[in-house]
Protein backbone atom coordinates (compact mmCIF):
# COMPACT_ATOMS: atom_id res chain seq x y z
CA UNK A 1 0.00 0.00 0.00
CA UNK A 2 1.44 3.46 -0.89
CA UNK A 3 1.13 5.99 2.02
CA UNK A 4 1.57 9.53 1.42
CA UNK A 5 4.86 11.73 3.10
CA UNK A 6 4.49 13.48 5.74
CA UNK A 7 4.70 16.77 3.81
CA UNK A 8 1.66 15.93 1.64
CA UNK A 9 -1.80 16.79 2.38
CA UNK A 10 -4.67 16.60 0.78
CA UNK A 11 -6.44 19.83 -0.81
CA UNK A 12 -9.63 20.93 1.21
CA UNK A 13 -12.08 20.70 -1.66
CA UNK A 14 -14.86 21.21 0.75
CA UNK A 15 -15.62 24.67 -1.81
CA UNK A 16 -16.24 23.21 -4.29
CA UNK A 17 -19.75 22.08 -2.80
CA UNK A 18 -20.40 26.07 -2.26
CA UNK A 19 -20.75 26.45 -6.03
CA UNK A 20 -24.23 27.96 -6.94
CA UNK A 21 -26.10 27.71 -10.29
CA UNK A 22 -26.37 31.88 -9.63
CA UNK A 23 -22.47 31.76 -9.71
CA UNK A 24 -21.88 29.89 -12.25
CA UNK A 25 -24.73 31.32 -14.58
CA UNK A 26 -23.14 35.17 -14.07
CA UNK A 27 -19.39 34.41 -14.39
CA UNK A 28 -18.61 30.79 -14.05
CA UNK A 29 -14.69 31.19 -15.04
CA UNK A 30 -13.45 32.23 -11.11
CA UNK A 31 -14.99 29.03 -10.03
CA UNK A 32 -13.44 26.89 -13.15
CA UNK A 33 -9.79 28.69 -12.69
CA UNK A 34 -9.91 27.42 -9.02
CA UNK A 35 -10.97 23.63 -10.49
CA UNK A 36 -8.54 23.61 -13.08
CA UNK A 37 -5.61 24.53 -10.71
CA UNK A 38 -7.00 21.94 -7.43
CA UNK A 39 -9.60 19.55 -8.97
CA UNK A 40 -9.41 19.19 -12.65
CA UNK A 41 -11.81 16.40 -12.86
CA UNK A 42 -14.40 16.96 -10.17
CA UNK A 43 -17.72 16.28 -8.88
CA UNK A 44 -19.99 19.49 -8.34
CA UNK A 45 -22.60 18.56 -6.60
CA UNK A 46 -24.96 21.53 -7.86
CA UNK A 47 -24.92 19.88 -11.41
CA UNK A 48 -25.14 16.46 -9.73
CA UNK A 49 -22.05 15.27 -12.32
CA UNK A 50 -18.39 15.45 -12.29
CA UNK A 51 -16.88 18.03 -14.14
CA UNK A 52 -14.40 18.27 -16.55
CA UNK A 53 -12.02 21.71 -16.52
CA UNK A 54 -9.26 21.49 -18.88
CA UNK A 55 -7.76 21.15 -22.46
CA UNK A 56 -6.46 18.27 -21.85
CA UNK A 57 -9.33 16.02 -19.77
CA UNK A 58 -11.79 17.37 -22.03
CA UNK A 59 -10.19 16.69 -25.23
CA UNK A 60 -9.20 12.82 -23.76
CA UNK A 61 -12.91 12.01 -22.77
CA UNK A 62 -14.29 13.62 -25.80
CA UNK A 63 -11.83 11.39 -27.97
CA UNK A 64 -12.13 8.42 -25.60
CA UNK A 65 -13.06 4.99 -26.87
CA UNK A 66 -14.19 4.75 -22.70
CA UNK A 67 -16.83 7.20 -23.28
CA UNK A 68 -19.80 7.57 -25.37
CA UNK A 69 -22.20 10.63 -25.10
CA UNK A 70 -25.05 11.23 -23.10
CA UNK A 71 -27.15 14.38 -22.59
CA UNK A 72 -26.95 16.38 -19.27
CA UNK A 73 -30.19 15.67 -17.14
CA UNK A 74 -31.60 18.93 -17.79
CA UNK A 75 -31.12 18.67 -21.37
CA UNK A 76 -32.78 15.15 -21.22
CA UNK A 77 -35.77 16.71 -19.48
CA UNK A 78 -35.39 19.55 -22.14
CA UNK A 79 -35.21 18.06 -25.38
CA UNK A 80 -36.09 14.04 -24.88
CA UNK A 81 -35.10 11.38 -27.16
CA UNK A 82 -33.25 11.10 -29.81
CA UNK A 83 -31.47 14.35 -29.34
CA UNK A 84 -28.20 13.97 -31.70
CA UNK A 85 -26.21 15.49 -28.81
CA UNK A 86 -26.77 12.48 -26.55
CA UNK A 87 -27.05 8.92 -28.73
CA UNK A 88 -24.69 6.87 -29.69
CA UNK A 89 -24.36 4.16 -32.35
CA UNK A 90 -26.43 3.05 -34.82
CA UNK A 91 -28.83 6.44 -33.76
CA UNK A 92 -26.06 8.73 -33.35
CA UNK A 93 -25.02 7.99 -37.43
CA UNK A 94 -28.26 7.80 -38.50
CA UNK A 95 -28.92 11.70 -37.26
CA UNK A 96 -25.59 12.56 -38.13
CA UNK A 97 -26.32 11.41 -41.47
CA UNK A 98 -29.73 13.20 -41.48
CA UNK A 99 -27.96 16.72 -40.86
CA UNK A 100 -24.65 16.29 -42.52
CA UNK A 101 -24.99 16.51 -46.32
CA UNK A 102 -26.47 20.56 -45.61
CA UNK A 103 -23.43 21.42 -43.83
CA UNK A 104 -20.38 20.07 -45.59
CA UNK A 105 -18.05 22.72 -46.91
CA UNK A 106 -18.64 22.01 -50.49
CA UNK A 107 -22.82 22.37 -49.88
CA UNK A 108 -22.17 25.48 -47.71
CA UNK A 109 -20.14 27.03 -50.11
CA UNK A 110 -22.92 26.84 -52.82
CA UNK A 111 -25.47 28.41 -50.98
CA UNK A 112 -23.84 30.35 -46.97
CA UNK A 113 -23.00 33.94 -49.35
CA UNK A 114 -26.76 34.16 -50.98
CA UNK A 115 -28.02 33.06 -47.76
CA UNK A 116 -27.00 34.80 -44.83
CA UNK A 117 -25.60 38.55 -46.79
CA UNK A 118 -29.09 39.52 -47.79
CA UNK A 119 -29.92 38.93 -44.39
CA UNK A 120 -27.64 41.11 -42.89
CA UNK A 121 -27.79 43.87 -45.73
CA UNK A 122 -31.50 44.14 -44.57
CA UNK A 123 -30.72 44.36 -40.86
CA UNK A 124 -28.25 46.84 -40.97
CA UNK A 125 -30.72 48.55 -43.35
CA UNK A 126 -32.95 49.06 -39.92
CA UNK A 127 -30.05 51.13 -38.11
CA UNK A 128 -27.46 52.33 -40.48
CA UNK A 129 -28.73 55.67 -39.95
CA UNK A 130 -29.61 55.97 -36.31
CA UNK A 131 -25.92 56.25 -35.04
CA UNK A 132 -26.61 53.71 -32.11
CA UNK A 133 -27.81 50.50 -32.11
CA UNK A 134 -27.49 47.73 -29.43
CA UNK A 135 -25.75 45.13 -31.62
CA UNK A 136 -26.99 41.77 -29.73
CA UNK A 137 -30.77 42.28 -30.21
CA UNK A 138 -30.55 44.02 -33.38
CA UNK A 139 -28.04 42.38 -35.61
CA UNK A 140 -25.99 39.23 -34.27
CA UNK A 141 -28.80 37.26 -32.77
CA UNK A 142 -31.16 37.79 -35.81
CA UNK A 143 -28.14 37.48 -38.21
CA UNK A 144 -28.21 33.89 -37.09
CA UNK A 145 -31.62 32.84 -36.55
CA UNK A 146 -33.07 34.16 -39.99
CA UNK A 147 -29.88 32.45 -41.63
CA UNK A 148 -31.05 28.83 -39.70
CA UNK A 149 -34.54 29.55 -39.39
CA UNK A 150 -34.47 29.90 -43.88
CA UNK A 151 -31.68 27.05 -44.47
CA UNK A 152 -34.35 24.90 -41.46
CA UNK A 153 -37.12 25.74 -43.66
CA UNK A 154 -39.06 28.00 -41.60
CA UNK A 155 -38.89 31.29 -43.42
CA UNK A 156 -42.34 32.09 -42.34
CA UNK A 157 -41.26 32.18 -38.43
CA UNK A 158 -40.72 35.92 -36.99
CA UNK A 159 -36.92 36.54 -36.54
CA UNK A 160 -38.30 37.77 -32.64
CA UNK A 161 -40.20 34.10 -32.18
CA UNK A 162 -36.62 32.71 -33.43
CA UNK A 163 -34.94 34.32 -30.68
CA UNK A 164 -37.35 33.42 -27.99
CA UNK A 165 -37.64 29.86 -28.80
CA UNK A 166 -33.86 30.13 -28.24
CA UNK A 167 -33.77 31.93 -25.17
CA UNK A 168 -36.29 29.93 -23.61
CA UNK A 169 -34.91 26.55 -24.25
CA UNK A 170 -31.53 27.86 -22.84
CA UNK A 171 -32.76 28.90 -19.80
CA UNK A 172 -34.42 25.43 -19.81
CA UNK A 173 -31.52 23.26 -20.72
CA UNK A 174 -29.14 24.86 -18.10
CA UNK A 175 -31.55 24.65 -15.59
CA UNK A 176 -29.36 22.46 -14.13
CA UNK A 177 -29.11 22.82 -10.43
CA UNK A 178 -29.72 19.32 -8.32
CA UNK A 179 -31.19 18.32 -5.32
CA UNK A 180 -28.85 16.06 -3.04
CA UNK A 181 -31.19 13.48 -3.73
CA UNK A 182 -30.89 13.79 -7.19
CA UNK A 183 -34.04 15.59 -8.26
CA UNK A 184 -33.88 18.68 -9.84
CA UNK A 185 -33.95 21.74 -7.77
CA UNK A 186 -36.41 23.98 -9.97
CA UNK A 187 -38.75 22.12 -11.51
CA UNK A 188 -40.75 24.88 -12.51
CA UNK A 189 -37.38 25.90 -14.27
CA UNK A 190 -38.17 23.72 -17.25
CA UNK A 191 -42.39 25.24 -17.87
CA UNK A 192 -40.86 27.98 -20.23
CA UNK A 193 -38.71 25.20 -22.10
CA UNK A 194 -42.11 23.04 -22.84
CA UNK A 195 -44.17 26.39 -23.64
CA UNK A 196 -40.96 27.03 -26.67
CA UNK A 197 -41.76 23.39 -27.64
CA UNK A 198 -45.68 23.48 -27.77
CA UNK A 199 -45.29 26.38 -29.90
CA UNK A 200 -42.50 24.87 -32.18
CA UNK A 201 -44.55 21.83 -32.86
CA UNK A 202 -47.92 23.92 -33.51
CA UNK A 203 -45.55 26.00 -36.44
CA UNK A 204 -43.80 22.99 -37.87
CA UNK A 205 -46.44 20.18 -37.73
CA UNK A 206 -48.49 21.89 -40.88
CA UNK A 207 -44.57 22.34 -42.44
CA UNK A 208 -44.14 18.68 -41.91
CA UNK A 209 -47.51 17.72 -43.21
CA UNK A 210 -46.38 19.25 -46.37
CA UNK A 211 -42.89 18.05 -46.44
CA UNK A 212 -44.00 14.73 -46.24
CA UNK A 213 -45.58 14.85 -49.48
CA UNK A 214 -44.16 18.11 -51.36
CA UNK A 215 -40.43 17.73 -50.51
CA UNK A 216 -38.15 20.82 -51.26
CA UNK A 217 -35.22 21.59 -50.62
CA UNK A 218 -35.27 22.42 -47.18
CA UNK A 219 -33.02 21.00 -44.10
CA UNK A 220 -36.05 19.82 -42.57
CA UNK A 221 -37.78 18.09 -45.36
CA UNK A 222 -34.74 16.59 -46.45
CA UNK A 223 -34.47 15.42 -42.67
CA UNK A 224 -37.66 13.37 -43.23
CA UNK A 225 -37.10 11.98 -46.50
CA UNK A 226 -32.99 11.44 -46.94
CA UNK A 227 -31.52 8.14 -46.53
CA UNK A 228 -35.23 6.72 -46.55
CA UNK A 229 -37.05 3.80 -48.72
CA UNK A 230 -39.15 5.20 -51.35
CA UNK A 231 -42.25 6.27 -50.12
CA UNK A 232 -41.22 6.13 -46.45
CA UNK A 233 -40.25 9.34 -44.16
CA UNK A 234 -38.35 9.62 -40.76
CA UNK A 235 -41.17 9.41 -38.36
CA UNK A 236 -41.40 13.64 -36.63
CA UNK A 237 -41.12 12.78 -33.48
CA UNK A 238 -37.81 10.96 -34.20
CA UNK A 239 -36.58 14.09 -35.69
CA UNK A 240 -38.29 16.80 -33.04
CA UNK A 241 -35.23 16.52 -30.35
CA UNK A 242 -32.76 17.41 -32.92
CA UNK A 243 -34.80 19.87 -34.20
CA UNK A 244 -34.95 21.74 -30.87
CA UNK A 245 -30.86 21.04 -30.48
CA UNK A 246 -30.82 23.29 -33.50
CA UNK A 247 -33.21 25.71 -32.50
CA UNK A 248 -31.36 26.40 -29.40
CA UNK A 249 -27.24 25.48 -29.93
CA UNK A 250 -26.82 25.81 -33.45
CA UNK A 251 -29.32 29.47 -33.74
CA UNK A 252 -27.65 30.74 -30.53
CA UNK A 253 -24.07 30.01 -31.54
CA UNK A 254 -23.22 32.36 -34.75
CA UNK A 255 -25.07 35.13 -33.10
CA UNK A 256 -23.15 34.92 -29.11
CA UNK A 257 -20.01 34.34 -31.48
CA UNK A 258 -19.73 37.13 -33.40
CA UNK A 259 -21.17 39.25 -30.20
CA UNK A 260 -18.24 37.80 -28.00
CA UNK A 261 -16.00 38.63 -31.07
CA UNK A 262 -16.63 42.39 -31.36
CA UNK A 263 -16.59 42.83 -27.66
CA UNK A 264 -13.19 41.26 -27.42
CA UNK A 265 -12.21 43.86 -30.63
CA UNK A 266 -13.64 46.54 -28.33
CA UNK A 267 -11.63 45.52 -25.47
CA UNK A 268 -8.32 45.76 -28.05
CA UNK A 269 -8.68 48.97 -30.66
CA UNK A 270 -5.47 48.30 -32.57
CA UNK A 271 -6.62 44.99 -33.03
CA UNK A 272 -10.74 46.16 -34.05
CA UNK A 273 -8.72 48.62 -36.39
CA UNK A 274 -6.43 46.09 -37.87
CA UNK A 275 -9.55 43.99 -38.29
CA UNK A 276 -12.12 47.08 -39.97
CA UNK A 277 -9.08 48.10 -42.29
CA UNK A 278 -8.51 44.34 -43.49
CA UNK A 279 -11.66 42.14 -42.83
CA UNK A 280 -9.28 38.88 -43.85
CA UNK A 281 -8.53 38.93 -40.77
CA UNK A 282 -11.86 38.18 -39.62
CA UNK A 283 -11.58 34.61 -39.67
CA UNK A 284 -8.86 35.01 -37.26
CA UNK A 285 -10.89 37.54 -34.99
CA UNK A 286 -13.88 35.01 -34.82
CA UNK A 287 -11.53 32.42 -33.54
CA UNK A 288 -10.01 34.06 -30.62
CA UNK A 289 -13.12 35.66 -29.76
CA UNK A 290 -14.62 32.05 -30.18
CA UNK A 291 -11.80 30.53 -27.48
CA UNK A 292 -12.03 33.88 -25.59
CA UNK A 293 -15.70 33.29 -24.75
CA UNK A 294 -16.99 30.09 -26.08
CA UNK A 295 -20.69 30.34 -27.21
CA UNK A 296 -21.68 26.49 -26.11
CA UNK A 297 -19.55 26.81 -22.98
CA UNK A 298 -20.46 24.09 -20.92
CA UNK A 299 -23.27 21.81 -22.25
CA UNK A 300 -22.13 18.71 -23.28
CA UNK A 301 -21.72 15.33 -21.57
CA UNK A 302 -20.03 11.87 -21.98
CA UNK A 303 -20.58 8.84 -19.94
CA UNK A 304 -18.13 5.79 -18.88
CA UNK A 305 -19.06 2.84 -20.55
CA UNK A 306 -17.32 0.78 -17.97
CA UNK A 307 -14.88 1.44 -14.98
CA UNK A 308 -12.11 3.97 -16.36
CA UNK A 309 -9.31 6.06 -14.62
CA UNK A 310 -9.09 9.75 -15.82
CA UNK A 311 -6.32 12.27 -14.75
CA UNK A 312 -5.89 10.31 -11.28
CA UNK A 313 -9.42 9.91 -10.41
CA UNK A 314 -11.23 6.02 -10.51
CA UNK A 315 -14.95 6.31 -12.32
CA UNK A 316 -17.23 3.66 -12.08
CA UNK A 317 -19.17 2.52 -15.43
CA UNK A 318 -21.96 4.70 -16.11
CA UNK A 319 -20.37 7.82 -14.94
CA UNK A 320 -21.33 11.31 -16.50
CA UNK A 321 -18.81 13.92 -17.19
CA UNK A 322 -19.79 17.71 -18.05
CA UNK A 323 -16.83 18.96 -20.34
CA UNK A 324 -16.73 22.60 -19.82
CA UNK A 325 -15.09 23.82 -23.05
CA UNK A 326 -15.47 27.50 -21.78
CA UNK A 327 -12.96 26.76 -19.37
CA UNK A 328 -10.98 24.15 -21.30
CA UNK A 329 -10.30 27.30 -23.62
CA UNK A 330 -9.22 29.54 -20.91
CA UNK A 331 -6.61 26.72 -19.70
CA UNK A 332 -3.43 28.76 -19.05
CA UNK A 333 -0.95 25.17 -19.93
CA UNK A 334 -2.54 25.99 -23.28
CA UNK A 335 -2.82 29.79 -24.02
CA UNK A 336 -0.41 32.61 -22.37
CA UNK A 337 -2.56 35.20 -20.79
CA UNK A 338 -5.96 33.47 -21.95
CA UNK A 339 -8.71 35.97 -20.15
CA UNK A 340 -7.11 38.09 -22.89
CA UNK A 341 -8.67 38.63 -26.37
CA UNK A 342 -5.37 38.49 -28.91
CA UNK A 343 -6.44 38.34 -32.21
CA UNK A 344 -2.29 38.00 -32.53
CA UNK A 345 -1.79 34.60 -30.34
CA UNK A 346 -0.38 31.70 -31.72
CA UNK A 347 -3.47 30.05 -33.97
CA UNK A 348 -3.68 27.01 -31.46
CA UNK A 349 -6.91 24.71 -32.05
CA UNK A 350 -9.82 25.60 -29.40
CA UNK A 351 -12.88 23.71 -28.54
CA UNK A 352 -15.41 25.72 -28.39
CA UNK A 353 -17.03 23.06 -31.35
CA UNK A 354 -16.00 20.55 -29.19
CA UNK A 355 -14.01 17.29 -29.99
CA UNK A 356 -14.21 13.64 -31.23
CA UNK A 357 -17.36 12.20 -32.86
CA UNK A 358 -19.90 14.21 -31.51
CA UNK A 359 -17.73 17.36 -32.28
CA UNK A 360 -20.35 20.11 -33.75
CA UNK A 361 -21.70 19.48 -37.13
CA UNK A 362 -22.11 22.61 -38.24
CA UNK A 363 -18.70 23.92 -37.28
CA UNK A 364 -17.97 25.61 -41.35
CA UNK A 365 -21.61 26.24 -41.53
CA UNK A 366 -21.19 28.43 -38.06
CA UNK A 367 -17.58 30.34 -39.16
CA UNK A 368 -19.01 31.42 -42.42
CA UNK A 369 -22.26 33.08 -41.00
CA UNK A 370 -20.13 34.83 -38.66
CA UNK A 371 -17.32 36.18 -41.42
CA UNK A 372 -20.40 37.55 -43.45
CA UNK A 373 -21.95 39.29 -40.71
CA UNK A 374 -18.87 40.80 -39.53
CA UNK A 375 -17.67 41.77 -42.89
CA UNK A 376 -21.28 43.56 -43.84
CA UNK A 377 -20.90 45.27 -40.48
CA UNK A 378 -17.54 46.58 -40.77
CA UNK A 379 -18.00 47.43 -44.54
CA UNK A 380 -21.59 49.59 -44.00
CA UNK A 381 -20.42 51.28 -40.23
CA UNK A 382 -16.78 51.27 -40.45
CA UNK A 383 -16.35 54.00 -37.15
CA UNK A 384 -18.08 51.70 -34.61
CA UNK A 385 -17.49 52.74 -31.00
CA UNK A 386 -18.16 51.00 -27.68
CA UNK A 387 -21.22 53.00 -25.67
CA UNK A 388 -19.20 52.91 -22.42
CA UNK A 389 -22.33 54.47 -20.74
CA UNK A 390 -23.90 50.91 -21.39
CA UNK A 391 -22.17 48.06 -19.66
CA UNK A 392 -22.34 44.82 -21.61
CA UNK A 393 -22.59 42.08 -19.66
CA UNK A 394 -22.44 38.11 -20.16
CA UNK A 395 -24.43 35.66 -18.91
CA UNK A 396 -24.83 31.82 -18.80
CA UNK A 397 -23.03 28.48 -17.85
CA UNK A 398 -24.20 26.13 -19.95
CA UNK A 399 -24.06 29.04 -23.07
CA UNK A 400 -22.93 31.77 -22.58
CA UNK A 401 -22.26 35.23 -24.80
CA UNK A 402 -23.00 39.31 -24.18
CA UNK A 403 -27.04 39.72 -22.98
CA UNK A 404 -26.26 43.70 -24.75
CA UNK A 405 -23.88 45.39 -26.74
CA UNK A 406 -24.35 49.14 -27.37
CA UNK A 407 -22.48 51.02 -29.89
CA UNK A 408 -22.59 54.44 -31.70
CA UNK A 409 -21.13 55.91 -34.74
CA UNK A 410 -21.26 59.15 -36.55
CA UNK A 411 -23.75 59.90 -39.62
């Protein structure tokens, strides 16, 4: 048996059950610095799970042939079943399949420019000439919505109903907080989440009535009929959990981006006027500011399929691991000075998309909506300026990007 020295003791961790959901939903990275640096693979009890913290765990169990996914209890509750975040096998490629073919490079590339610029011509069209605009509400988040809401098929859904359907599974899905006998501690937390659901089904059933037997060229019809026997269709209630998935992670994560992006160019004016004078380096900018403040920050699981050791600590089969790429990206072993936006450091890979088979999908699909918004920004209001008397601040665990972002200009 090995004993330990006499000069070794064992960290007081006792903290690290002090956590609150309120913490961690205004400014989880003071909590996840202190994990990182003590407990790097750690079980929180307020999110009933062990946590993951760093580059390195994160990537490993993402990557691991010892885990497969699951969803996070919340996000169980949230979406149900099949959600393509949380199956595995024979499912898991089947849904992969579904969504796939709209979002490879080459298919993007036909279609992401006549797409998503019109959309953002017509936006700015709303404010160019006020000289202030709050950027979040007005550009970013519908940016990406109407861009996913036309590819998804549902042109006909207000830009503002987009947005809420988002907001309200979020708030649903990282309703996370447990009981210490496992139950969750805000039931009531999840009402809002089925109300976004009841009214996605009410505007999509008639679309899917259609689809069924006028295909077009849609995401969603082509989610029904792809890959399918003549004549047959992927039944909708196989398909609704992946359809929420993308109503909340894959709407919300082009528009927090390229939010999180031009308040990290705020925070740096050399770098926001390197950036306006030579929008190539966009790409670059939406990277960083992706690392610097990762959209889907900590919302995705794995589970042990059997006993497995991980950085030191023994997990029985069937254990679930949050990875928390928000703080995996601010991992200081990895990036010098990483609470800093550097549109200049070293072009090291991230995860804010996550890693291994379940790594996002839509990962091209996501980088080019953000470079066109950015560039029809920068081209139509060149001068922006912070509105310093507005603070903008961030919220959310689970995802997490600026709740407002005011800026003025001079017309």
């Amino acid at each position: 048996m090995t004993t330990m020295s006499e000069n070794t003791t064992t960290p007081d961790l006792s903290w690290i059950d002090d956590i609150t959901m309120t913490e961690l939903e205004r400014n989880p990275y003071k909590a996840y610095e202190r994990l990182r640096a003590e407990a790097p693979l750690a079980y929180v009890p307020v999110l009933g799970s062990y946590v993951a913290s760093t580059a390195e765990i994160c990537r490993e169990i993402a990557t691991s042939p010892d885990f497969e996914a699951v969803i996070t209890p919340a996000g169980g509750r949230t979406f149900g079943h099949p959600a393509i975040i949380g199956v595995n096998g024979d499912v898991h490629a089947d849904l992969r399949g579904m969504v796939e073919p709209a979002l490879q490079p080459v298919e993007v590339d036909r279609y992401v420019d006549d797409l998503v610029r019109p959309i953002a011509r017509r936006y700015l069209e709303q404010f160019e000439d006020d000289g202030r605009a709050e950027l979040v509400s007005q550009y970013c988040e519908p940016v990406s919505v109407r861009s996913l809401g036309d590819l998804l098929g549902l042109r006909d859904v207000e830009s503002d109903t987009l947005r809420d359907w988002f907001a309200k599974l979020s708030r649903s899905f990282t309703n996370a907080a447990m009981t210490e006998n496992g139950e969750f501690a805000n039931p009531a937390g999840f009402d809002e989440g089925d109300q976004a659901k009841a009214e996605i089904q009410a505007a999509v059933d008639p679309l899917i009535d259609k689809w069924i037997v006028e295909p077009d060229g849609s995401a969603i019809s082509r989610w029904l009929h792809d890959g399918m026997p003549p004549g047959q269709t992927r039944e909708r209630s196989y398909i609704y959990p992946t359809i929420y998935v993308y109503l909340l992670g894959a709407m919300q994560e082009p528009g927090h981006g390229m939010a999180s992006t031009l308040v990290g160019l705020f925070g740096e004016p050399d770098q926001m006027e390197q950036v306006v004078d030579d929008p190539a380096l966009i790409p670059r900018a939406i990277s960083e500011g992706m690392r610097w403040t990762s959209p889907i920050w900590s919302a995705t699981a794995r589970i042990s399929t059997g006993p497995v050791t991980v950085a030191g600590v023994d997990l029985p089969g069937g254990t679930p691991v949050i990875l928390s790429y928000g703080a995996a990206n601010h991992d200081s072993d990895v990036y010098a000075a990483p609470t800093r936006f550097d549109l200049h450091r070293p072009p090291l890979p991230h995860l804010a998309f996550g890693a291994g088979n379940h790594a996002c999908a839509g990962i091209y699909y996501a980088n080019h909506v953000m470079r066109i918004a950015l560039e029809e920004l920068f081209e139509t209001i060149p001068v922006l300026e912070r509105d310093t008397s507005a603070e903008s601040e961030f919220w959310g665990w689970g995802f997490r990007g600026p709740t407002s972002l005011n800026v003025t200009w001079e017309v």
